[in-house]
N, C-alpha and C. Protein backbone atom coordinates (compact mmCIF):
# COMPACT_ATOMS: atom_id res chain seq x y z
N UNK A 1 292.22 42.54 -97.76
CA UNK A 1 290.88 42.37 -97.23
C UNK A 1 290.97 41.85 -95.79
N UNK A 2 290.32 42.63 -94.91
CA UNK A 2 290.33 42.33 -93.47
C UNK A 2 289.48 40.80 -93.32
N UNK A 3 290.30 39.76 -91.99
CA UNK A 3 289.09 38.82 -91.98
C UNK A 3 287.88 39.25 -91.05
N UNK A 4 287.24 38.18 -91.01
CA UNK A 4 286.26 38.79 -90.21
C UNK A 4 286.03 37.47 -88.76
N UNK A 5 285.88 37.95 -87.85
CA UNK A 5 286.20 36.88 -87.02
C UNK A 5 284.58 36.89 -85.99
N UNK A 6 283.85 35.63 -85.78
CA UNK A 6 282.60 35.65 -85.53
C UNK A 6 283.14 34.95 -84.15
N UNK A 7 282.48 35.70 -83.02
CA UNK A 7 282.45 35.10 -81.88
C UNK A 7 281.29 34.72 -81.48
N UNK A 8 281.25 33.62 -80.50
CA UNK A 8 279.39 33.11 -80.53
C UNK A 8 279.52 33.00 -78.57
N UNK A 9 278.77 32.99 -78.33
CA UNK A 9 278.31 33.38 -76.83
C UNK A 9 277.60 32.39 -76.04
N UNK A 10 278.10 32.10 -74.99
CA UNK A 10 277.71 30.64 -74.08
C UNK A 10 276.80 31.43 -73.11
N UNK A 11 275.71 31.37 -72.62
CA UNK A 11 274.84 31.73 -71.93
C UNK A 11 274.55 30.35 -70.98
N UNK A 12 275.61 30.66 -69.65
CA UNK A 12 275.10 30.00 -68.68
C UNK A 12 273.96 30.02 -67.64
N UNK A 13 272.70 29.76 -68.39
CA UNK A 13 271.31 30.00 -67.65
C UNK A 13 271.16 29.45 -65.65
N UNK A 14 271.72 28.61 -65.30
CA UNK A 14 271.55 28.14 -64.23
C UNK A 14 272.20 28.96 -63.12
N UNK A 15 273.89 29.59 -63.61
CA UNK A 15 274.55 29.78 -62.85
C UNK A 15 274.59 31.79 -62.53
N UNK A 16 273.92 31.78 -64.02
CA UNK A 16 273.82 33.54 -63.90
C UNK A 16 272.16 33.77 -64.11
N UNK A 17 271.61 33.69 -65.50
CA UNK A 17 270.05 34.13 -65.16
C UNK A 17 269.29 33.69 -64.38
N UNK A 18 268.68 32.59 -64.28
CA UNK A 18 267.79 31.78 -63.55
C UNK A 18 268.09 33.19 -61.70
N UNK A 19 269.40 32.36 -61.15
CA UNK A 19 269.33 33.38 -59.61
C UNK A 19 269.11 34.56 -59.71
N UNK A 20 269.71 35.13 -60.74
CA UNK A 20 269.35 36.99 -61.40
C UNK A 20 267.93 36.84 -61.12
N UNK A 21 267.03 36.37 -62.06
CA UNK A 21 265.71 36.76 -62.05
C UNK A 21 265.08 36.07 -60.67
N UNK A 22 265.75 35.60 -59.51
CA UNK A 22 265.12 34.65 -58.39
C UNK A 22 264.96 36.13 -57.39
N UNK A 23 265.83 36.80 -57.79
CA UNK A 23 266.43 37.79 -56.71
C UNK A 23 264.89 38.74 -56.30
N UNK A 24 264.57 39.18 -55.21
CA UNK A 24 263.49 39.55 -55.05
C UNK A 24 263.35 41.42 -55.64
N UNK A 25 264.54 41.70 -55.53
CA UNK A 25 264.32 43.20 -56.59
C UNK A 25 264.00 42.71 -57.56
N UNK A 26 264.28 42.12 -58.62
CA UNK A 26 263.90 41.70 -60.11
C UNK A 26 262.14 41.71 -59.88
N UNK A 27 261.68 40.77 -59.13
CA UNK A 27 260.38 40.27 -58.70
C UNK A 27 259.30 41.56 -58.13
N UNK A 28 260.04 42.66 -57.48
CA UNK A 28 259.36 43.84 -56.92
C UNK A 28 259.42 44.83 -58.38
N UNK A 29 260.53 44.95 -59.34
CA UNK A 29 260.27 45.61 -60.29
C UNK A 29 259.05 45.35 -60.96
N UNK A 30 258.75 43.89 -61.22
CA UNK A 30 258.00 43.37 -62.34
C UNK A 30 256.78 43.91 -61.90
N UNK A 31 256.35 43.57 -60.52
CA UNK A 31 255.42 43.97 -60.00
C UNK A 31 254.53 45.40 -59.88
N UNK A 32 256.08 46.44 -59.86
CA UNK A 32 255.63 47.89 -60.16
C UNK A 32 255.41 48.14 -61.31
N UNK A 33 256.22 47.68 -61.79
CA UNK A 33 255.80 47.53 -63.35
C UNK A 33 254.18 47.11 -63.96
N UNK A 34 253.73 46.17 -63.39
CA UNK A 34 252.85 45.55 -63.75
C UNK A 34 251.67 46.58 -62.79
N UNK A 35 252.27 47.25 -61.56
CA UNK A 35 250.93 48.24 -61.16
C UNK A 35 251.07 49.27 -62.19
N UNK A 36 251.98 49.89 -62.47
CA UNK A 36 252.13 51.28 -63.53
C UNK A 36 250.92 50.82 -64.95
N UNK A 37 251.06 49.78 -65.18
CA UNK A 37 250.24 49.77 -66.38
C UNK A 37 249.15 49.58 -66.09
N UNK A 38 248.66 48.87 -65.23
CA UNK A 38 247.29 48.32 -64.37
C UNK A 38 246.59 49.80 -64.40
N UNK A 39 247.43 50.89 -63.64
CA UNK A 39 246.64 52.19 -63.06
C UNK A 39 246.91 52.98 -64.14
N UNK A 40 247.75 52.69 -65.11
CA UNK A 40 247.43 53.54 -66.66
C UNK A 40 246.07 53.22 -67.33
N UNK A 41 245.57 51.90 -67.11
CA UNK A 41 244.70 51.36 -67.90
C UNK A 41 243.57 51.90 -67.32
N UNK A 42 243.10 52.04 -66.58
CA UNK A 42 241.96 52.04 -65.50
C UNK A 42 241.54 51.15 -64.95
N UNK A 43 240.39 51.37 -64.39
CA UNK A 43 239.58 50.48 -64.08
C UNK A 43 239.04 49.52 -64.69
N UNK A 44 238.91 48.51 -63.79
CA UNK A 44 238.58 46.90 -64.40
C UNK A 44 239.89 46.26 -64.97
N UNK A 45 241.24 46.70 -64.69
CA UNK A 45 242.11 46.15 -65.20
C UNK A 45 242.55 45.90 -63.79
N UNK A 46 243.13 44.40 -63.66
CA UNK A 46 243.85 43.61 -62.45
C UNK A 46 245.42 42.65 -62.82
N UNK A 47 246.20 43.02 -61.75
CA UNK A 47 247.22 42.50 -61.84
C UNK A 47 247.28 41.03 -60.66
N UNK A 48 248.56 39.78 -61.55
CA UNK A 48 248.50 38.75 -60.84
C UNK A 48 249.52 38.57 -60.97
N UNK A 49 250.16 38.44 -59.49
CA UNK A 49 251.64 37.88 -59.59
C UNK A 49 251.98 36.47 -58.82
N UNK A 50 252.89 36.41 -59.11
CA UNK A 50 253.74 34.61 -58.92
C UNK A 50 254.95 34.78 -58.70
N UNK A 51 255.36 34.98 -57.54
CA UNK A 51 256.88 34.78 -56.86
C UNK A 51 257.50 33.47 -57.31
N UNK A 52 257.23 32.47 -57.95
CA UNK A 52 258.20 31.37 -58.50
C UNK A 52 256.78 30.47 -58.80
N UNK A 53 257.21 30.66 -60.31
CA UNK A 53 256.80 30.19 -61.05
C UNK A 53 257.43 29.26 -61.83
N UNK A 54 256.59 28.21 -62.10
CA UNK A 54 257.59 27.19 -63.71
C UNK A 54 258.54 26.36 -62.74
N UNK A 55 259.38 25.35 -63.69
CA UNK A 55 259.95 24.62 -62.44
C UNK A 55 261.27 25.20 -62.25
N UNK A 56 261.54 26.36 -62.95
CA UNK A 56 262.81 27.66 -62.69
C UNK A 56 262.46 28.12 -61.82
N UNK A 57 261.49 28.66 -61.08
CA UNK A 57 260.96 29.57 -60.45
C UNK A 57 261.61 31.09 -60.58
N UNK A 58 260.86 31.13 -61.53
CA UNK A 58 261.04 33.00 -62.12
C UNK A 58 259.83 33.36 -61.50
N UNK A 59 259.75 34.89 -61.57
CA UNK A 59 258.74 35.41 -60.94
C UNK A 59 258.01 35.99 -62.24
N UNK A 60 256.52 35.66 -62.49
CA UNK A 60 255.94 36.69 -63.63
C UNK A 60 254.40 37.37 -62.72
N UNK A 61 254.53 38.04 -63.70
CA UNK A 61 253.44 39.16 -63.61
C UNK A 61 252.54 38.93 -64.33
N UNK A 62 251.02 39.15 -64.62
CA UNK A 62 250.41 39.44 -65.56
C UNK A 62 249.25 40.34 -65.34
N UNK A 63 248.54 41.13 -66.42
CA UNK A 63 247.86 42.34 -66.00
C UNK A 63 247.08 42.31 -67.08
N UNK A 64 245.53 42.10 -66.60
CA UNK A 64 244.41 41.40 -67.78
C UNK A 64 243.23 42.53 -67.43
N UNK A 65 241.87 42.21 -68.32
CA UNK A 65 241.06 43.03 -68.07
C UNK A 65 240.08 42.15 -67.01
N UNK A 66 239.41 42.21 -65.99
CA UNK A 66 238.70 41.90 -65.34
C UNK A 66 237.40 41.48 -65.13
N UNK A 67 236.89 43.41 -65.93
CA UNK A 67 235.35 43.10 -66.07
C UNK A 67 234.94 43.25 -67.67
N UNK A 68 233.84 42.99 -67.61
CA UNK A 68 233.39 42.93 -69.21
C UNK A 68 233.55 44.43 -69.78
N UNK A 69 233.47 45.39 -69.18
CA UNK A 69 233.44 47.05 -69.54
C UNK A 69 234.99 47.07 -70.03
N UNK A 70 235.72 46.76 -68.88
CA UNK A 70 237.25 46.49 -69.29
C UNK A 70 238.00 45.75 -70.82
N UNK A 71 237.33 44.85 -71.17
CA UNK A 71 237.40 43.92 -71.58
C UNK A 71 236.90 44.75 -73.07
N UNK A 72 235.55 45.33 -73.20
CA UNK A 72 235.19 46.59 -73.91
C UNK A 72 235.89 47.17 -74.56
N UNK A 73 236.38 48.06 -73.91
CA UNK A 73 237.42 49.14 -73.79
C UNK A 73 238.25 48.92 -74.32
N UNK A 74 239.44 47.75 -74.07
CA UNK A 74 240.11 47.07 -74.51
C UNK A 74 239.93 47.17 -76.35
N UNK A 75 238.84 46.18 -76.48
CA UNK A 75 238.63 46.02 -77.79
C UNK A 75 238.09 47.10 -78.30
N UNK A 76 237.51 47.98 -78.03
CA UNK A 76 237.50 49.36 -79.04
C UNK A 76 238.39 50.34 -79.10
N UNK A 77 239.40 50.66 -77.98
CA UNK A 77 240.32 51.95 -78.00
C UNK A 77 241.70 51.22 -77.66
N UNK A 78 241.76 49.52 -77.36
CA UNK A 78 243.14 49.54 -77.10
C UNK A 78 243.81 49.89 -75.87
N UNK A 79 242.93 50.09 -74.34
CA UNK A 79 243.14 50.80 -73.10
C UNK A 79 244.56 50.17 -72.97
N UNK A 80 244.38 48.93 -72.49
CA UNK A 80 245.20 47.88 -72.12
C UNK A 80 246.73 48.14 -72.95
N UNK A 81 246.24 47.99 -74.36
CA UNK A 81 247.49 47.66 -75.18
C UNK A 81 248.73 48.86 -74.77
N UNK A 82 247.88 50.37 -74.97
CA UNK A 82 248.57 51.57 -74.98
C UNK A 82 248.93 51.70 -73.32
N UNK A 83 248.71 51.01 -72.64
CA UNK A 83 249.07 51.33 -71.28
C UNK A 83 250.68 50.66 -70.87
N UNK A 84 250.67 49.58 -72.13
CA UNK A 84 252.14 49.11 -71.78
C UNK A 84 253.21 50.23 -71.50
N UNK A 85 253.10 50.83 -72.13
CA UNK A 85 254.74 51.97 -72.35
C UNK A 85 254.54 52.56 -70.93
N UNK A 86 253.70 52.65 -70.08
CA UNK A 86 253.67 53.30 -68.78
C UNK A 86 254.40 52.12 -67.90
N UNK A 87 254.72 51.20 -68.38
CA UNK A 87 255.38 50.21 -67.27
C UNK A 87 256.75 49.81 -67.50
N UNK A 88 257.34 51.02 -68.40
CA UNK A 88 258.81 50.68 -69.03
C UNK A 88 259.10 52.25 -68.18
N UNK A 89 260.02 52.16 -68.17
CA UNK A 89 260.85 53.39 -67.40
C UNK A 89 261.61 53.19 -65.85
């Protein structure tokens, strides 16, 4: 019977992710990202971004409904929800 040998994984956040995600490509993706779904959704949907955020300073995105029609929409067909997959690729 073979053994089985479990290796476990040190994730140095300070010295590798944290600057990874500081880097301003990371920060311009999120952003296109966050227009691709915005202009999938339509109108009344708005995007807000934050170049350093938190006391990491990561950069986030977020992309909400705006107006009440939006907001609508949202809750009867899901505009918003189904627009995610347009901001992956």
């Amino acid at each position: 019977m073979a053994k089985s040998r479990i290796t476990k994984w040190k994730w140095n956040v300070r010295k590798g992710y944290y600057p990874f995600m500081q880097q301003s490509a990371v920060r311009d993706a999120l952003e296109s990202a966050g227009e691709a779904i915005a202009s999938a959704a339509g109108e009344g949907v708005e995007v807000e971004s934050q170049s350093s955020s938190g006391r990491r300073g990561t950069p986030r995105v977020a992309v909400y409904t705006a107006t009440p029609e939006a907001m609508l929409d949202e809750a009867q067909n899901r505009t918003l929800s189904r627009a995610l997959d347009a901001g992956r690729g």
